[in-house]
Protein backbone atom coordinates (compact mmCIF):
# COMPACT_ATOMS: atom_id res chain seq x y z
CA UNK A 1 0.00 0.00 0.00
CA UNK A 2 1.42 3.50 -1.02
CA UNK A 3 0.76 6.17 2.00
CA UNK A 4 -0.28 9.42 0.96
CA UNK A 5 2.95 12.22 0.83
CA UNK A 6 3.11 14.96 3.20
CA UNK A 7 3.12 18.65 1.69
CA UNK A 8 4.75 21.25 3.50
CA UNK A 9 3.60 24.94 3.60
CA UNK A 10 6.18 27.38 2.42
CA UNK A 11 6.25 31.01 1.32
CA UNK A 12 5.94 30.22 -2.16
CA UNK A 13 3.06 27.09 -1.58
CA UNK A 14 2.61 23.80 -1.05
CA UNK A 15 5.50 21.34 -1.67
CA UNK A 16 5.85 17.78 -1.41
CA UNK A 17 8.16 16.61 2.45
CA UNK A 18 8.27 13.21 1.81
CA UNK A 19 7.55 9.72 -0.55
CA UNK A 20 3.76 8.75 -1.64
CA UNK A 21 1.05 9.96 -3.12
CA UNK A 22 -0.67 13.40 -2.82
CA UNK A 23 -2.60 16.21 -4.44
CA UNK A 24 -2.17 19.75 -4.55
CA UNK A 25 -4.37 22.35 -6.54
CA UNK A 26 -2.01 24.27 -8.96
CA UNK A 27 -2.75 27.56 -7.19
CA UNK A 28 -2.35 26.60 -3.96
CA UNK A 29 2.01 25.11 -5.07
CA UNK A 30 5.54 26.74 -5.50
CA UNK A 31 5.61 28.65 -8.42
CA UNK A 32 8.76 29.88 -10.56
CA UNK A 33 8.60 33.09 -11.86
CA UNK A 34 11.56 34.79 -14.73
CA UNK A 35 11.51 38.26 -15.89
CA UNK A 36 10.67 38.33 -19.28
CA UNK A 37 10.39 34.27 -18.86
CA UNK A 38 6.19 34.07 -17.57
CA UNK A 39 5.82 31.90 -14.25
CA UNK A 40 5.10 28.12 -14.16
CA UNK A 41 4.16 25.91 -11.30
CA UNK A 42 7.29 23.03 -11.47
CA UNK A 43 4.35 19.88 -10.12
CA UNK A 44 6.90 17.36 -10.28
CA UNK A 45 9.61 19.25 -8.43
CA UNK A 46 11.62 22.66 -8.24
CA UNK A 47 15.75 21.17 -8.30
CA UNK A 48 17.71 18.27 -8.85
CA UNK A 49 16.94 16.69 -5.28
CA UNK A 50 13.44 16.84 -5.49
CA UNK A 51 13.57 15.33 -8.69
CA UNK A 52 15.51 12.81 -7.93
CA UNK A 53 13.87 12.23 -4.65
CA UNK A 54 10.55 12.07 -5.63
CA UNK A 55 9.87 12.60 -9.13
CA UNK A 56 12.43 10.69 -11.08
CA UNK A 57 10.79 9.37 -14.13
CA UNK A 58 8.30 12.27 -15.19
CA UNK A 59 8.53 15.75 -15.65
CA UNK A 60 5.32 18.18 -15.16
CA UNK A 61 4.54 21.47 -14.67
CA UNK A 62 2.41 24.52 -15.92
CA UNK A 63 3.42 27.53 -17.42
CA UNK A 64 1.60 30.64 -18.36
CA UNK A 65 3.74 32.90 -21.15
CA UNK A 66 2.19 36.47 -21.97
CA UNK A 67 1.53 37.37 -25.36
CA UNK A 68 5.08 38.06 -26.88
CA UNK A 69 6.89 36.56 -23.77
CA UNK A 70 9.48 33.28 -25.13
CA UNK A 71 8.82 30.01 -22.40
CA UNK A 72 12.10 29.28 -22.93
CA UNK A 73 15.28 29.86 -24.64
CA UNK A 74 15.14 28.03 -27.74
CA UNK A 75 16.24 23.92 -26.94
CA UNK A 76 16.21 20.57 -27.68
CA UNK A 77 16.15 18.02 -24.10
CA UNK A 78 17.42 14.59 -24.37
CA UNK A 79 13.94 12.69 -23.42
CA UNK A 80 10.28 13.76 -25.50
CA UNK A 81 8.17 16.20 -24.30
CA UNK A 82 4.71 16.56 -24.70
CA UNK A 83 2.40 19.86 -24.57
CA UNK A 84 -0.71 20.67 -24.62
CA UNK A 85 -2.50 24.35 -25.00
CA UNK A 86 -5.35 24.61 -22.18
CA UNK A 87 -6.13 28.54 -22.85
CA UNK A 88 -5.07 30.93 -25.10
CA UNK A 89 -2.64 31.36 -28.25
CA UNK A 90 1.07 30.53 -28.45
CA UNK A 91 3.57 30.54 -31.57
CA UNK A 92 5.30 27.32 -32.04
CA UNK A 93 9.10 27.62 -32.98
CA UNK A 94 10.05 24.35 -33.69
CA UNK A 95 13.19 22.86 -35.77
CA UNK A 96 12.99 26.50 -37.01
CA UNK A 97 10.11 26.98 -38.24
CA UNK A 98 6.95 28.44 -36.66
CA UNK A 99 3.57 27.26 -36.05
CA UNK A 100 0.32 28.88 -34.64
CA UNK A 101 -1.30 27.11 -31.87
CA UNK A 102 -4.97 27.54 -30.25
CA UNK A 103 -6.36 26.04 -26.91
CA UNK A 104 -6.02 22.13 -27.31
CA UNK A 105 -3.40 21.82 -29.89
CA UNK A 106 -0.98 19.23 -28.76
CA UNK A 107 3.06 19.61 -29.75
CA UNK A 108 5.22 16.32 -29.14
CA UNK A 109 8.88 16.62 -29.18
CA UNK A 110 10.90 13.11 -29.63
CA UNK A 111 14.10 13.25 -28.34
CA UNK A 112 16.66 15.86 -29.61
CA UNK A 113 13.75 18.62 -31.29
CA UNK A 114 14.62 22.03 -30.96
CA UNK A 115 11.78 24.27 -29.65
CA UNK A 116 10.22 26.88 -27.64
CA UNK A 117 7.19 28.71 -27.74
CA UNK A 118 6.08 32.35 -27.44
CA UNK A 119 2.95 33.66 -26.05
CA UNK A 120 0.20 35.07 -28.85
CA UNK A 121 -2.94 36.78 -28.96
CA UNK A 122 -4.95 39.37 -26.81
CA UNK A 123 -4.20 37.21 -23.17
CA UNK A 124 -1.66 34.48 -21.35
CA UNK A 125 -1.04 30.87 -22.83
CA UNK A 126 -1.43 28.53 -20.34
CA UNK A 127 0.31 25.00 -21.16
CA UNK A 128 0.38 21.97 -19.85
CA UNK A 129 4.16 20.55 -20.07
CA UNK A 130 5.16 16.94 -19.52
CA UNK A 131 8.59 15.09 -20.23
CA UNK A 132 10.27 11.64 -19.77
CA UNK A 133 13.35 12.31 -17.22
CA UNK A 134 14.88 9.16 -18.38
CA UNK A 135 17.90 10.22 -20.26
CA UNK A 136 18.43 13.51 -18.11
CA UNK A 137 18.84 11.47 -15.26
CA UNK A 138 21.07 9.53 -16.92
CA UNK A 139 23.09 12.69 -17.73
CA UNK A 140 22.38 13.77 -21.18
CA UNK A 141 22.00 17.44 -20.41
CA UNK A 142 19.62 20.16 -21.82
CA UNK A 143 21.22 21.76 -25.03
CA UNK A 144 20.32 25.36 -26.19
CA UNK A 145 20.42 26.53 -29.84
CA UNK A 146 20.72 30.20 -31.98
CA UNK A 147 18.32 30.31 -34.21
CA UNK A 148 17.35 33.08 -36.74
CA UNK A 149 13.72 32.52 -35.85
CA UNK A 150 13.77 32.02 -32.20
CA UNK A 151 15.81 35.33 -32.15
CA UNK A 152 12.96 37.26 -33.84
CA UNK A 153 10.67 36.21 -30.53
CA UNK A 154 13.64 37.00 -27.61
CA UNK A 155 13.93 33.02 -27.31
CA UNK A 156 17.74 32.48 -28.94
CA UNK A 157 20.19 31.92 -26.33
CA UNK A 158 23.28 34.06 -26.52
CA UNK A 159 24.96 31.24 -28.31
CA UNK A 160 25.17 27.42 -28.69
CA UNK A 161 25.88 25.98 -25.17
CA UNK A 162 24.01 23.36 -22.44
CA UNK A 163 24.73 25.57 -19.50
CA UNK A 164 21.39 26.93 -18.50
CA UNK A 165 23.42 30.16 -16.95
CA UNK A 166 25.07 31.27 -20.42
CA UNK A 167 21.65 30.95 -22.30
CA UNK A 168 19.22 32.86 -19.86
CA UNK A 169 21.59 35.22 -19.03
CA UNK A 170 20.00 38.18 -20.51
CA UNK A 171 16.63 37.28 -18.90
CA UNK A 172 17.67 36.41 -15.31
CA UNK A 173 17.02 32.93 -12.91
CA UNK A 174 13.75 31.53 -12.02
CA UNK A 175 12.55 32.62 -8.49
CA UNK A 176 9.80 30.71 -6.33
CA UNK A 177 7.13 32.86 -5.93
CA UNK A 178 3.17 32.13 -4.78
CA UNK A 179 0.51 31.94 -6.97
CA UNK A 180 -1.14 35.21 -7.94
CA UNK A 181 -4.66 35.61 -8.83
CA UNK A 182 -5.25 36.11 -12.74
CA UNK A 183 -2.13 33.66 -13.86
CA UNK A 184 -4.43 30.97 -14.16
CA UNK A 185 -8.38 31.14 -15.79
């Protein structure tokens, strides 16, 4: 029988003290907020030892971009990702090219595809982000790419690199932060 987790209160929200299962409503966990990056709630863990602690096989977590905000600098991760549009408009930059995407569009990423995505339209993109932690915990790292189209949107690294410092350097590190009322519908 798998006992239910305990969640401990912080600042930032709810997070996960110890092994089993548990639930949380998205508003009421840690968030991560970047300037000029949106915010996301990390579900399945904030750093490497929480990961690896308790959430070693899948990766989930919410974001919410602004309209002509970048999620991310543009990258390709060693394990697929899957995501899926529950509100609003994004742009798609993908292998570079770009696509449009509307609420319920679905983007999967095998293993090694470059992307990002870029908030679009008159309010926030909220996806829903999931990815295999399989190879990453194996130690294939994250690697970020230049790209003539992700640099049109503010989502091109500085240059080709997997350290996560050189390529969101210009935007600044991901802080926990609580929930605030309006990042979700």
């Amino acid at each position: 029988m798998v006992l239910e987790a305990s969640l401990s209160a912080t600042e930032q929200g709810l997070v996960p003290a110890s092994d089993g299962w548990f639930v949380v409503n998205a508003r009421e966990a840690r968030w991560l907020k970047r300037p000029g990056g949106g915010v996301r709630v990390p579900l399945t863990g904030i750093d490497a030892a929480q990961v690896q602690a308790w959430f070693p096989m899948l990766g989930l977590s919410i974001r919410v971009v602004a309209p002509g905000e970048p999620s991310t600098a543009y990258h390709a991760e060693a394990d697929q990702e899957g995501f899926l549009v529950l509100a609003g408009e994004a742009i798609l930059i993908i292998e570079g090219e770009e696509r449009a995407l509307s609420q319920w569009d679905f983007v999967h990423c095998p293993p090694g595809t470059r992307h990002a995505f870029v908030g679009a339209g008159a309010a926030p993109c909220v996806l829903l982000c999931a990815g295999s932690r399989q190879r990453q915990a194996q130690g294939s790292p994250t690697s970020y790419f230049t790209d003539p189209v992700a640099a049109r949107h503010n989502a091109s690294p500085p240059q080709d690199t997997q350290d996560a410092e050189v390529a969101y350097a210009r935007i600044g590190r991901s802080v926990p932060v609580g929930y605030q009322p309006g990042w979700l519908p």
